[in-house]
C-alpha atoms as a PDB file:
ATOM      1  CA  UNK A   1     102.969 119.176 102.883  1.00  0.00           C
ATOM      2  CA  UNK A   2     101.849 115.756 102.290  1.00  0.00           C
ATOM      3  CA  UNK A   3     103.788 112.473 101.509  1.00  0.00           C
ATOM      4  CA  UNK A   4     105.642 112.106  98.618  1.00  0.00           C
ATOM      5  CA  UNK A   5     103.957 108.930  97.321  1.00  0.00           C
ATOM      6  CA  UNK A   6     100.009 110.438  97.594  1.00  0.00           C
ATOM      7  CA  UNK A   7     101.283 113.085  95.091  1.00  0.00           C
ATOM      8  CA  UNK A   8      98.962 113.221  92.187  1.00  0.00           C
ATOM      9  CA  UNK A   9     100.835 110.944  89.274  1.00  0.00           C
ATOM     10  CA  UNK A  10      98.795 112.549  86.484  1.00  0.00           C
ATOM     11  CA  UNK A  11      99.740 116.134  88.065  1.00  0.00           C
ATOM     12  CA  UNK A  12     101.476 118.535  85.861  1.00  0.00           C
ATOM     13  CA  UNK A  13     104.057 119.113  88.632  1.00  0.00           C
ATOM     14  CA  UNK A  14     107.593 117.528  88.053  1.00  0.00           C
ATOM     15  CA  UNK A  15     107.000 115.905  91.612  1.00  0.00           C
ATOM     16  CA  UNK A  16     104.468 113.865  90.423  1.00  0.00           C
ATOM     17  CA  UNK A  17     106.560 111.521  88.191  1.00  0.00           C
ATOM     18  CA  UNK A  18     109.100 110.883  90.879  1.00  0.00           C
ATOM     19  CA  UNK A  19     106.263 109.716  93.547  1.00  0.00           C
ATOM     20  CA  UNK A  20     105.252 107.411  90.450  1.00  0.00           C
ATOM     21  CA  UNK A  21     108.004 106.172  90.293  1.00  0.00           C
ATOM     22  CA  UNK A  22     108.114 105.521  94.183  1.00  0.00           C
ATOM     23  CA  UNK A  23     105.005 103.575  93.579  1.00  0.00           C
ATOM     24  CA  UNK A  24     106.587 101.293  91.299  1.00  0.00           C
ATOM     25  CA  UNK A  25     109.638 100.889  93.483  1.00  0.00           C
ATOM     26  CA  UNK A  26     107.354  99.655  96.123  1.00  0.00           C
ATOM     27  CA  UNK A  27     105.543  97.663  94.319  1.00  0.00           C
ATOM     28  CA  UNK A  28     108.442  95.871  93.048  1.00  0.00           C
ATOM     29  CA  UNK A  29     109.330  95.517  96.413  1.00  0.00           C
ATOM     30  CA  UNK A  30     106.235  93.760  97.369  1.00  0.00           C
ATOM     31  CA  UNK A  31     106.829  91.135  94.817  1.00  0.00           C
ATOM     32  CA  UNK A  32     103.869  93.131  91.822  1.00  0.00           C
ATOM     33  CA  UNK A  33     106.067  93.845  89.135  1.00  0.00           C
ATOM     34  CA  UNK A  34     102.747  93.983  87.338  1.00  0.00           C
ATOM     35  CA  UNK A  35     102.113  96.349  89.407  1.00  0.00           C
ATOM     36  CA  UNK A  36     104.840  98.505  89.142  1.00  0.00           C
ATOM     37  CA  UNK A  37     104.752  98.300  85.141  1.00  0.00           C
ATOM     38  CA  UNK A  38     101.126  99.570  85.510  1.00  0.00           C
ATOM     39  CA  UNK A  39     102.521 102.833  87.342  1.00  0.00           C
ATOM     40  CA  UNK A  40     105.440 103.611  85.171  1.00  0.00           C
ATOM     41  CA  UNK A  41     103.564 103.068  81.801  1.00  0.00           C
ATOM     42  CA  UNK A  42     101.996 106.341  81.962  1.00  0.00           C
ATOM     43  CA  UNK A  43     105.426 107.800  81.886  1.00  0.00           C
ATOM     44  CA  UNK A  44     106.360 106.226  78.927  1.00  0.00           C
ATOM     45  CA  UNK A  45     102.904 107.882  77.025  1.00  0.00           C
ATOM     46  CA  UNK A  46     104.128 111.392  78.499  1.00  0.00           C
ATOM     47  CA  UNK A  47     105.298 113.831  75.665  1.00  0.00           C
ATOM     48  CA  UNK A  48     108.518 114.161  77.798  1.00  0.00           C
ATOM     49  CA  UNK A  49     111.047 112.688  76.676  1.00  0.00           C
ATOM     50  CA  UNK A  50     113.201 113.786  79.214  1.00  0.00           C
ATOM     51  CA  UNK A  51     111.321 111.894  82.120  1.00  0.00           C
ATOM     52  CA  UNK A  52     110.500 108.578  79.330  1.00  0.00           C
ATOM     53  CA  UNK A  53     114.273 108.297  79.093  1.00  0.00           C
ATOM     54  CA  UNK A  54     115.321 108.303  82.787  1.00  0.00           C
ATOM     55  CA  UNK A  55     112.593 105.588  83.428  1.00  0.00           C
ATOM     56  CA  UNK A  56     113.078 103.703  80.665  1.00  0.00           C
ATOM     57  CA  UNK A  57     115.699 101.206  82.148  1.00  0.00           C
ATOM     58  CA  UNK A  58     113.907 100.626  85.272  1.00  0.00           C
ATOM     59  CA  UNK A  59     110.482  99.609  82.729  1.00  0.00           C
ATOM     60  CA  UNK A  60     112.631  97.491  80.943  1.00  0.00           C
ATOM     61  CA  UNK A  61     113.986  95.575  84.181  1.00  0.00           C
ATOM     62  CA  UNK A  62     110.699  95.262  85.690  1.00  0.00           C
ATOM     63  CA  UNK A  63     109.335  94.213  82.027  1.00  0.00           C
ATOM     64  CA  UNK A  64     112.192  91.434  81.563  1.00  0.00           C
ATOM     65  CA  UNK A  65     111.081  90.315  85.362  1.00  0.00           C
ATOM     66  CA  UNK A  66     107.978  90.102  84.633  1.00  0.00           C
ATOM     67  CA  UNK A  67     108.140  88.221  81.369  1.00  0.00           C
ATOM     68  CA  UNK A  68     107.128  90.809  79.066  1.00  0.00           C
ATOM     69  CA  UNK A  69     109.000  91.363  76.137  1.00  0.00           C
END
């Protein structure tokens, strides 16, 4: 199989939202919380509000960090 974070974000597979969320990890981790806001604000469009509400905290953080409100 292939590495977690080249998964397919807009795949259907449940996967695919956890290696989005990888990408925003490391991209807070490189200093881009813009970045990382850009990967986990598809998430928050999904219709499932299952996965919205176990990223939401970690958007907000990286929001707040960032500046936006």
């Amino acid at each position: 199989g292939g590495d977690l974070l080249d998964a397919d974000p807009t795949a259907p597979h449940e996967s695919a939202g956890f290696a989005t969320v990888a990408e925003a990890f490391r991209a807070e981790a490189d200093g881009r919380p813009d970045l990382a806001i850009a990967a986990l604000e598809p998430l928050v469009r999904e219709p499932r509000p299952l996965w919205r509400h176990q990223w939401l905290p970690l958007l907000a953080r990286l929001a707040l960090a960032a500046g936006r409100r």
